[in-house]
N, C-alpha and C. Protein backbone atom coordinates (compact mmCIF):
# COMPACT_ATOMS: atom_id res chain seq x y z
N UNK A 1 0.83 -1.19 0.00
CA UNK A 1 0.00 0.00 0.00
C UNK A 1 0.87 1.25 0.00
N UNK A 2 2.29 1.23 0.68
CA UNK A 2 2.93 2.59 0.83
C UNK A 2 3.89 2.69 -0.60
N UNK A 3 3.91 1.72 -0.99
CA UNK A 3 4.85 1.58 -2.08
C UNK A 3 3.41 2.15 -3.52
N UNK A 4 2.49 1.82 -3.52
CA UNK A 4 1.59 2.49 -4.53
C UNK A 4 1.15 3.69 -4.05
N UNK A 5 1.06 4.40 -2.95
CA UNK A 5 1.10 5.42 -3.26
C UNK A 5 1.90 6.48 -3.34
N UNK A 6 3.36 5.81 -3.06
CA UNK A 6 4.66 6.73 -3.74
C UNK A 6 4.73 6.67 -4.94
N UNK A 7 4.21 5.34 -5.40
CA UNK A 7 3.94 5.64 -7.37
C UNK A 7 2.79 6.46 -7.45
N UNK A 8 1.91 6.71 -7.33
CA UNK A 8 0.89 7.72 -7.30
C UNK A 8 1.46 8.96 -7.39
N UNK A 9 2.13 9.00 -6.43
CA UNK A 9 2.58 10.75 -5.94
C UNK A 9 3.92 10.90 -6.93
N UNK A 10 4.88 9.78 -7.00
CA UNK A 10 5.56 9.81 -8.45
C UNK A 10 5.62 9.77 -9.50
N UNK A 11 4.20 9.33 -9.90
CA UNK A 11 3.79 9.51 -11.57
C UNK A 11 3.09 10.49 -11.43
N UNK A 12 2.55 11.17 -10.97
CA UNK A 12 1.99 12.73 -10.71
C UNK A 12 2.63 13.61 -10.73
N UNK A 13 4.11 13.70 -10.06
CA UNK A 13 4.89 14.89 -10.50
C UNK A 13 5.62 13.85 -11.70
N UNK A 14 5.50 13.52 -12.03
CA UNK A 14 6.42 12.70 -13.67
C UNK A 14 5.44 13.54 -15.16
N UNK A 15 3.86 13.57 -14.53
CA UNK A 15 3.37 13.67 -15.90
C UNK A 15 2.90 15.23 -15.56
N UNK A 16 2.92 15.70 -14.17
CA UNK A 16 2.60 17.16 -14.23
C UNK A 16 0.83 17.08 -13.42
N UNK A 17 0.49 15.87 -12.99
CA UNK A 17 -0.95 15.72 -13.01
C UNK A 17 -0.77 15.81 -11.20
N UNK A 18 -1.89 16.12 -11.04
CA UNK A 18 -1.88 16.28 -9.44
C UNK A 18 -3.03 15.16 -9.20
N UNK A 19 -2.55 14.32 -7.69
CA UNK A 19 -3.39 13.29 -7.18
C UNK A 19 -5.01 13.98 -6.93
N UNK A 20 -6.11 12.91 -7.21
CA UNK A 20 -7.33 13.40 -7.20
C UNK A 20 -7.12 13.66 -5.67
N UNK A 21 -8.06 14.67 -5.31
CA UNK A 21 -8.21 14.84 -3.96
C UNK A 21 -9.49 13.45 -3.33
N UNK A 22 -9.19 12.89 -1.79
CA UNK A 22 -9.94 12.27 -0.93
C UNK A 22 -11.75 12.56 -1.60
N UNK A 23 -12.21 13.48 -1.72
CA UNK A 23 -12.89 13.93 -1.97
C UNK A 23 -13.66 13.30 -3.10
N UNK A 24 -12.58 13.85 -4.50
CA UNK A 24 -12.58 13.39 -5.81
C UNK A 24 -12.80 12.24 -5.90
N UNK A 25 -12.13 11.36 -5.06
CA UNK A 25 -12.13 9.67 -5.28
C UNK A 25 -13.58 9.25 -5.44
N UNK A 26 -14.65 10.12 -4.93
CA UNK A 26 -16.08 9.57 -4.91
C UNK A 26 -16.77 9.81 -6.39
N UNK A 27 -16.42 10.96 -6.84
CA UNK A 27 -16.62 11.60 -8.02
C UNK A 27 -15.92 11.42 -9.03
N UNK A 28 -16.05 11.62 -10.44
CA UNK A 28 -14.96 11.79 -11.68
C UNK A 28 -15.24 13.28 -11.80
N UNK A 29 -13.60 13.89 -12.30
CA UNK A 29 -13.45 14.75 -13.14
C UNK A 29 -13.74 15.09 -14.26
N UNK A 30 -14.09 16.23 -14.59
CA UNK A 30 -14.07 16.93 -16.10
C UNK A 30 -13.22 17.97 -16.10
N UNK A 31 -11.88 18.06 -16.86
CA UNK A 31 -11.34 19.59 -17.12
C UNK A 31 -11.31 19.57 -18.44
N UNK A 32 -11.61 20.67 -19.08
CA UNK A 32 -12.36 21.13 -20.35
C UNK A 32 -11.33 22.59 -20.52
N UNK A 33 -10.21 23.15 -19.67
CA UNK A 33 -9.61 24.58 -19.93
C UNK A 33 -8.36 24.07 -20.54
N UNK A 34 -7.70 22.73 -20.54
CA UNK A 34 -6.71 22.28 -21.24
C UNK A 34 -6.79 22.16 -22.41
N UNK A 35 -5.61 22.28 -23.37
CA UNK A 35 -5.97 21.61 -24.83
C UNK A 35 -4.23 21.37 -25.38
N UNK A 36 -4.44 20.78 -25.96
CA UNK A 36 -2.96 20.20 -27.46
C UNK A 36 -3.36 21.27 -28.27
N UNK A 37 -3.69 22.55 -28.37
CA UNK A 37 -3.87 22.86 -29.87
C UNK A 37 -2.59 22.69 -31.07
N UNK A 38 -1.53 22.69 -30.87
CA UNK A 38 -1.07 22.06 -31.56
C UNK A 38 -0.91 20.83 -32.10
N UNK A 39 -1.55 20.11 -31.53
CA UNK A 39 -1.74 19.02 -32.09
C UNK A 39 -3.50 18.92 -32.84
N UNK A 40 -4.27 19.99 -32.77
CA UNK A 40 -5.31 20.14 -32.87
C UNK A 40 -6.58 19.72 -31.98
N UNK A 41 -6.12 19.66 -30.89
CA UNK A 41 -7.45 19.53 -29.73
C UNK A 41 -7.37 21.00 -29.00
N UNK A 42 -8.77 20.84 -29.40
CA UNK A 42 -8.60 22.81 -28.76
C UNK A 42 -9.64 22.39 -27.40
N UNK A 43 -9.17 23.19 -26.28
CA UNK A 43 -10.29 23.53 -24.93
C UNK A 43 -11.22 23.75 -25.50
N UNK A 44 -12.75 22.76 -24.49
CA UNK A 44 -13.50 23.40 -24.57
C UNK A 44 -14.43 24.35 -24.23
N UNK A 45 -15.38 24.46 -24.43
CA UNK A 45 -16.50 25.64 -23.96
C UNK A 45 -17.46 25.07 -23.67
N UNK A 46 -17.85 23.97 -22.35
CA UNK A 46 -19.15 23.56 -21.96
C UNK A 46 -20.54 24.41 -22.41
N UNK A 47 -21.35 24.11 -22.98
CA UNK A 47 -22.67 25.22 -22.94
C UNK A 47 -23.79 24.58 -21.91
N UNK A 48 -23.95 23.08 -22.32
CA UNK A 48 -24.77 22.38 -21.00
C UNK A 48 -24.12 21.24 -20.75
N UNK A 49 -24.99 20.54 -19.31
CA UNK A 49 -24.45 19.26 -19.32
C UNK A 49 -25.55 18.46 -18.39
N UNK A 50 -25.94 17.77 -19.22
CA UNK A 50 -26.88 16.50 -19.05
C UNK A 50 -28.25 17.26 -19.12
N UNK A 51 -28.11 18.32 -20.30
CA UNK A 51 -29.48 19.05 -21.26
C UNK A 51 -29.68 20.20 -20.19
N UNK A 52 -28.69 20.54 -19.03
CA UNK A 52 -28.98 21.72 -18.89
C UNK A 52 -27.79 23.15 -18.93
N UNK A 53 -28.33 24.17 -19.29
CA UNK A 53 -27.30 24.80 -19.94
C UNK A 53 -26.23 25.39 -18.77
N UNK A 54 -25.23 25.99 -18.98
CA UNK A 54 -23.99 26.34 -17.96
C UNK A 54 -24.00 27.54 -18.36
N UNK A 55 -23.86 28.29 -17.56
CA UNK A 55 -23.32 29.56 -17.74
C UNK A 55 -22.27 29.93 -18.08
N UNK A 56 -21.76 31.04 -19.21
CA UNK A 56 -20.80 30.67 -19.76
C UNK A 56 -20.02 31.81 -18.79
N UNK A 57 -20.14 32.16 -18.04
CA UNK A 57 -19.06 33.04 -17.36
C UNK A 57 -18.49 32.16 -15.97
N UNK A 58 -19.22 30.96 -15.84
CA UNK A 58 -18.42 29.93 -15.42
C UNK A 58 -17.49 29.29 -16.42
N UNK A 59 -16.09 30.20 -15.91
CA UNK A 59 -14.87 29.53 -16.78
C UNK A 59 -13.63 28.52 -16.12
N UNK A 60 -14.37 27.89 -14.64
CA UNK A 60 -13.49 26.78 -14.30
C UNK A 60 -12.60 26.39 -14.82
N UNK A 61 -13.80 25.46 -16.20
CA UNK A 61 -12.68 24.31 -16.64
C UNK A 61 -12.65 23.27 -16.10
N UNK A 62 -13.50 23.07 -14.98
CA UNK A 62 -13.42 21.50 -13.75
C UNK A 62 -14.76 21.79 -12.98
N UNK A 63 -15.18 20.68 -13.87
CA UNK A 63 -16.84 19.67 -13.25
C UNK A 63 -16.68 18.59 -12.47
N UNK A 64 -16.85 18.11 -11.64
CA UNK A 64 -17.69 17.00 -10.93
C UNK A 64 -18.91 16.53 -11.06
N UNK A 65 -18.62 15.09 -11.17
CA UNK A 65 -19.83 14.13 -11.87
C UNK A 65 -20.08 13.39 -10.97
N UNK A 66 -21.20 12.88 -10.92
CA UNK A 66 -21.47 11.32 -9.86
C UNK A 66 -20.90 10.04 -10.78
N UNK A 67 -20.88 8.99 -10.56
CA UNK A 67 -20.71 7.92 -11.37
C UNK A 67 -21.94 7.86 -12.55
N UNK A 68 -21.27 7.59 -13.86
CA UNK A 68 -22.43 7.18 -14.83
C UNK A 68 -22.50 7.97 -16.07
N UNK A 69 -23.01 7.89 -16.89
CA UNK A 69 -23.29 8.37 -18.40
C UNK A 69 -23.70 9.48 -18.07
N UNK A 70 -23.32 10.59 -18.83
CA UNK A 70 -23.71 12.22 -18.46
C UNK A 70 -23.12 12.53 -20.47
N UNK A 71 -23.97 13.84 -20.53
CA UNK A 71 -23.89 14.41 -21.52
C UNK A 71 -23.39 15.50 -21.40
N UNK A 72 -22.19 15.98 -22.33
CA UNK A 72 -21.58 17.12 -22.32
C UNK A 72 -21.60 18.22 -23.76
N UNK A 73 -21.98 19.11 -23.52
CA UNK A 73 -22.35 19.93 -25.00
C UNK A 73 -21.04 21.12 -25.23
N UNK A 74 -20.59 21.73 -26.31
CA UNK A 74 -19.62 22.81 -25.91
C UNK A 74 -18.82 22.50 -27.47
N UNK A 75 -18.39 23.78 -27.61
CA UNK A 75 -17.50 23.92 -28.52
C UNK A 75 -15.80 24.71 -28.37
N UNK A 76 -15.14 24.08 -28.92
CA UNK A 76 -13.91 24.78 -28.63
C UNK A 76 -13.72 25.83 -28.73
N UNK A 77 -12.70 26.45 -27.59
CA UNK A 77 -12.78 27.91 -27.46
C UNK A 77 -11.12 28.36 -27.77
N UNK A 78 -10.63 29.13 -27.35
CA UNK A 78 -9.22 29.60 -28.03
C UNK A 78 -8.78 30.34 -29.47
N UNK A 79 -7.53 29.94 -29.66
CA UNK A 79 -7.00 30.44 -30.89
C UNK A 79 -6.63 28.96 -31.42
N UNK A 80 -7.37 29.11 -32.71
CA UNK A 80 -6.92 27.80 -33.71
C UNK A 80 -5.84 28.28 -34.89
N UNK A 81 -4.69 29.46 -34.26
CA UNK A 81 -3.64 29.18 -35.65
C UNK A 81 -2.60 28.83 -34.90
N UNK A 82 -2.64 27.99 -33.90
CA UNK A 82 -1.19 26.50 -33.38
C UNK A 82 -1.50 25.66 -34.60
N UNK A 83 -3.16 25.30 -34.43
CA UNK A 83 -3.22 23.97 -35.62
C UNK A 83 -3.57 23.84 -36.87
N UNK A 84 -2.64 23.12 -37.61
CA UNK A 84 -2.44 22.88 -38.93
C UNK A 84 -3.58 23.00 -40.05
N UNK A 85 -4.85 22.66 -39.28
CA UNK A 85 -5.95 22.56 -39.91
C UNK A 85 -6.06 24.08 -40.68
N UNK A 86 -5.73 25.15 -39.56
CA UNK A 86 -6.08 26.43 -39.74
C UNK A 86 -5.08 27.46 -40.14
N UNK A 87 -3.49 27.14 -39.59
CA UNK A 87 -2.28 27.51 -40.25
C UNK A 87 -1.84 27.39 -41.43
N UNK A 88 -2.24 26.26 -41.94
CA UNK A 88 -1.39 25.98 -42.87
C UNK A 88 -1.74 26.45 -44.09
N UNK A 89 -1.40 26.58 -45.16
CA UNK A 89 -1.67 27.31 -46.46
C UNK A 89 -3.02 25.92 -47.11
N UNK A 90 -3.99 26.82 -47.73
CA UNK A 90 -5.06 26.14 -47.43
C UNK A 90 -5.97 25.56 -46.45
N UNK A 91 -5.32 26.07 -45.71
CA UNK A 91 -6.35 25.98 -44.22
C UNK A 91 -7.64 25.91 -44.39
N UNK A 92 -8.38 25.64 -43.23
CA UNK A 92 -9.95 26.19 -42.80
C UNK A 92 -10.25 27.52 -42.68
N UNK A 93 -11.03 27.97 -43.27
CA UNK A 93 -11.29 29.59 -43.02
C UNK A 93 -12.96 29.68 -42.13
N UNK A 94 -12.51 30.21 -40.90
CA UNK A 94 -14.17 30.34 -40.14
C UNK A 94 -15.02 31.70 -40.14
N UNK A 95 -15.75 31.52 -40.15
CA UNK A 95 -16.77 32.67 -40.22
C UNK A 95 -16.54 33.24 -39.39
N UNK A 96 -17.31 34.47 -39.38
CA UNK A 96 -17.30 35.73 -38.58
C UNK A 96 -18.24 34.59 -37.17
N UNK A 97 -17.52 34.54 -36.04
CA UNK A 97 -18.26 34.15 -34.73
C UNK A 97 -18.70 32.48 -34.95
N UNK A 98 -17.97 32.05 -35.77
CA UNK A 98 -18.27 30.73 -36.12
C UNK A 98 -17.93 29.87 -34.76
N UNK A 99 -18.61 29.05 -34.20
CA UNK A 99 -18.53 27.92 -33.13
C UNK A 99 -17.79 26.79 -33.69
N UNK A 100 -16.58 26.46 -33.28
CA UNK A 100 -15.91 25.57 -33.78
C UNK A 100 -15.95 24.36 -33.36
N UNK A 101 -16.57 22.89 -33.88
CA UNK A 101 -16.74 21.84 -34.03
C UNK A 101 -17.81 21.67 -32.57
N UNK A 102 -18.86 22.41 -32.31
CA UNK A 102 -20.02 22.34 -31.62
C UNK A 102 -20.91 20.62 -31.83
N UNK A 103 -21.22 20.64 -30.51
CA UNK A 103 -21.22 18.78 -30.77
C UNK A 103 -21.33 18.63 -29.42
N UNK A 104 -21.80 16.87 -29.04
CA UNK A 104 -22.21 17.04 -27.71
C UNK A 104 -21.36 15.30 -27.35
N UNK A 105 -21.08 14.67 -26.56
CA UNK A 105 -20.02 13.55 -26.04
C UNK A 105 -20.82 13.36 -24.63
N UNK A 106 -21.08 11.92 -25.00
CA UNK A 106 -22.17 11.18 -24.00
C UNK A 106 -20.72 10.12 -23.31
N UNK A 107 -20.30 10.61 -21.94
CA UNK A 107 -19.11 10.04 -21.61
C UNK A 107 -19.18 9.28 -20.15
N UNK A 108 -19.26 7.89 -20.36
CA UNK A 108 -19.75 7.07 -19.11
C UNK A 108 -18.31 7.76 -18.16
N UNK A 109 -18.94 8.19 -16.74
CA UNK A 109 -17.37 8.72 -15.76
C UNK A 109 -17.75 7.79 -14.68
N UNK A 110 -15.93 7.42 -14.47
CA UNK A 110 -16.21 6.46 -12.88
C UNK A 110 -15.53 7.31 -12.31
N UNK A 111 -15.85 7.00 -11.13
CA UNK A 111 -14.92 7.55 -9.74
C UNK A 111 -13.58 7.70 -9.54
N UNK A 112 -13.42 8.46 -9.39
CA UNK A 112 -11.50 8.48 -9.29
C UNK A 112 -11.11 8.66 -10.25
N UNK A 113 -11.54 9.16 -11.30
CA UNK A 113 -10.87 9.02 -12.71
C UNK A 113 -11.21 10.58 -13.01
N UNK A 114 -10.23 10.98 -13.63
CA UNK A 114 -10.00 12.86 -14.09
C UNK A 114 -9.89 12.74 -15.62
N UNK A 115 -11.03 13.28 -16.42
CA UNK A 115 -11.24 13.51 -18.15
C UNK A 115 -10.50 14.56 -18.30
N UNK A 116 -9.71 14.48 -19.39
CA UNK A 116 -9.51 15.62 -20.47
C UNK A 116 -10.45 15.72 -21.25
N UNK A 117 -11.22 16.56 -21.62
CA UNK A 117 -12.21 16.70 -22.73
C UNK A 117 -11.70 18.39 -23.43
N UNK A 118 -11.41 18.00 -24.96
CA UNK A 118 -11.43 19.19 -25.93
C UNK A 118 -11.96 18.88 -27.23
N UNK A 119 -11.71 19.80 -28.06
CA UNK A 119 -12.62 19.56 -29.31
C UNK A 119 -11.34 19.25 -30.54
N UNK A 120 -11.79 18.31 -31.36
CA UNK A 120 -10.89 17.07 -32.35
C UNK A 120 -11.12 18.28 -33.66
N UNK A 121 -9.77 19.17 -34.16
CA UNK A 121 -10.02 19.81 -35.43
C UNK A 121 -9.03 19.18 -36.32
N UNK A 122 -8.36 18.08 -35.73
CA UNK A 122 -7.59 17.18 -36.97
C UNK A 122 -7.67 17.38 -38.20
N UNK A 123 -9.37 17.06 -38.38
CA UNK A 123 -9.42 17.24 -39.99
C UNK A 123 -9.82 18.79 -40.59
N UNK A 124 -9.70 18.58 -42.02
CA UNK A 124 -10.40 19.88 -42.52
C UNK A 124 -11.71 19.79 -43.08
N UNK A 125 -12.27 18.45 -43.08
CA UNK A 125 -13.76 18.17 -42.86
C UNK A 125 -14.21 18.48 -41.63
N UNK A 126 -15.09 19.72 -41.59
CA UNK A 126 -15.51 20.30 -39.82
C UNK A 126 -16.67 19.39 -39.43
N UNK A 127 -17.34 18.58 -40.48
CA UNK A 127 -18.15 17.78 -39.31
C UNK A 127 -17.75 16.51 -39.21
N UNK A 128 -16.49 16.35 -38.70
CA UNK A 128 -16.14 15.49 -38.02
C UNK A 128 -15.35 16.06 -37.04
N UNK A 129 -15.18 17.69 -36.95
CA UNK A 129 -15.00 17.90 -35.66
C UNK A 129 -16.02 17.81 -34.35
N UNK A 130 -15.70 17.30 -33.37
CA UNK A 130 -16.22 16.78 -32.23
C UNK A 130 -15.86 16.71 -30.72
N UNK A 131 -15.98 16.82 -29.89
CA UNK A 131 -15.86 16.65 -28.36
C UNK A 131 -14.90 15.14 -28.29
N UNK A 132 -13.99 15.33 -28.07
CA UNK A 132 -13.32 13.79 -27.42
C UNK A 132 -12.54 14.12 -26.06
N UNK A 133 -12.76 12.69 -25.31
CA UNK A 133 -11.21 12.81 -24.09
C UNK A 133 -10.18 12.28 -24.67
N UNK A 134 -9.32 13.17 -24.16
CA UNK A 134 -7.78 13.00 -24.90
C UNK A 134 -7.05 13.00 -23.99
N UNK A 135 -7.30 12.72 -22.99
CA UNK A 135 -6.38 11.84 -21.58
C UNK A 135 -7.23 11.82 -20.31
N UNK A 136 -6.81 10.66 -19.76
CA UNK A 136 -8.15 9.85 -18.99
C UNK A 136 -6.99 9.30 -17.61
N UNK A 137 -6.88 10.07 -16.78
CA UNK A 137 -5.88 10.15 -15.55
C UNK A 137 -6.55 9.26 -14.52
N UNK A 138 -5.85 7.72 -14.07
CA UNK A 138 -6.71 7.02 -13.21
C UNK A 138 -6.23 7.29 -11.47
């Protein structure tokens, strides 16, 4: 038992991730203010979650869930010229106030477990941009 949770507390400062709090262990995480945009996962912008809407001047970035399937709605927020989709010569060009890859991710959460959730602009087909977790911290 003392030997796993010095790996705990040592793969936590290894990857930069901080141990869920006592607390957390009952609940799963959502942080949604992170992103790769260079790699093309941009933060997202919760609008509701589980069909009811969020206020968007709640800019956390970190939800708490009970155990179980929950729905998350939101589109990526930031600057998209890190990623290629949008840098590069021939890029994506977005409209004036355009919502970028708006979409909703029905994501079973267990306990103890912390989501990355941002929005997938990989491609330059935009409707297959979408809500994914892109790291899932146990």
């Amino acid at each position: 038992m003392k030997n796993s949770l010095r790996w705990i507390a040592l793969s936590a400062l290894l990857t930069g991730a901080a141990p869920l709090a006592a607390e957390d262990a009952e609940k799963g995480v959502v942080v949604t203010s992170e992103d790769l945009s260079q790699r093309c996962i941009m933060a997202l912008v919760v609008t509701a979650v589980d069909g009811t809407e969020v206020d968007d001047t709640d800019a956390s970035g970190r939800f708490e869930f009970e155990p179980g399937v929950h729905s998350i709605s939101g589109y990526a927020g930031g600057d998209p010229s890190q990623c290629e989709t949008f840098a590069a010569e021939g890029g994506v060009a977005l409209a004036e106030g355009q919502r970028i890859g708006e979409s909703t991710l029905k994501l079973d959460v267990e306990a103890g477990k912390e989501y990355y959730l941002g929005v997938d602009t990989r491609s330059k087909d935009q409707s297959r941009w979408k809500i994914v977790a892109w790291k899932i911290n146990h």
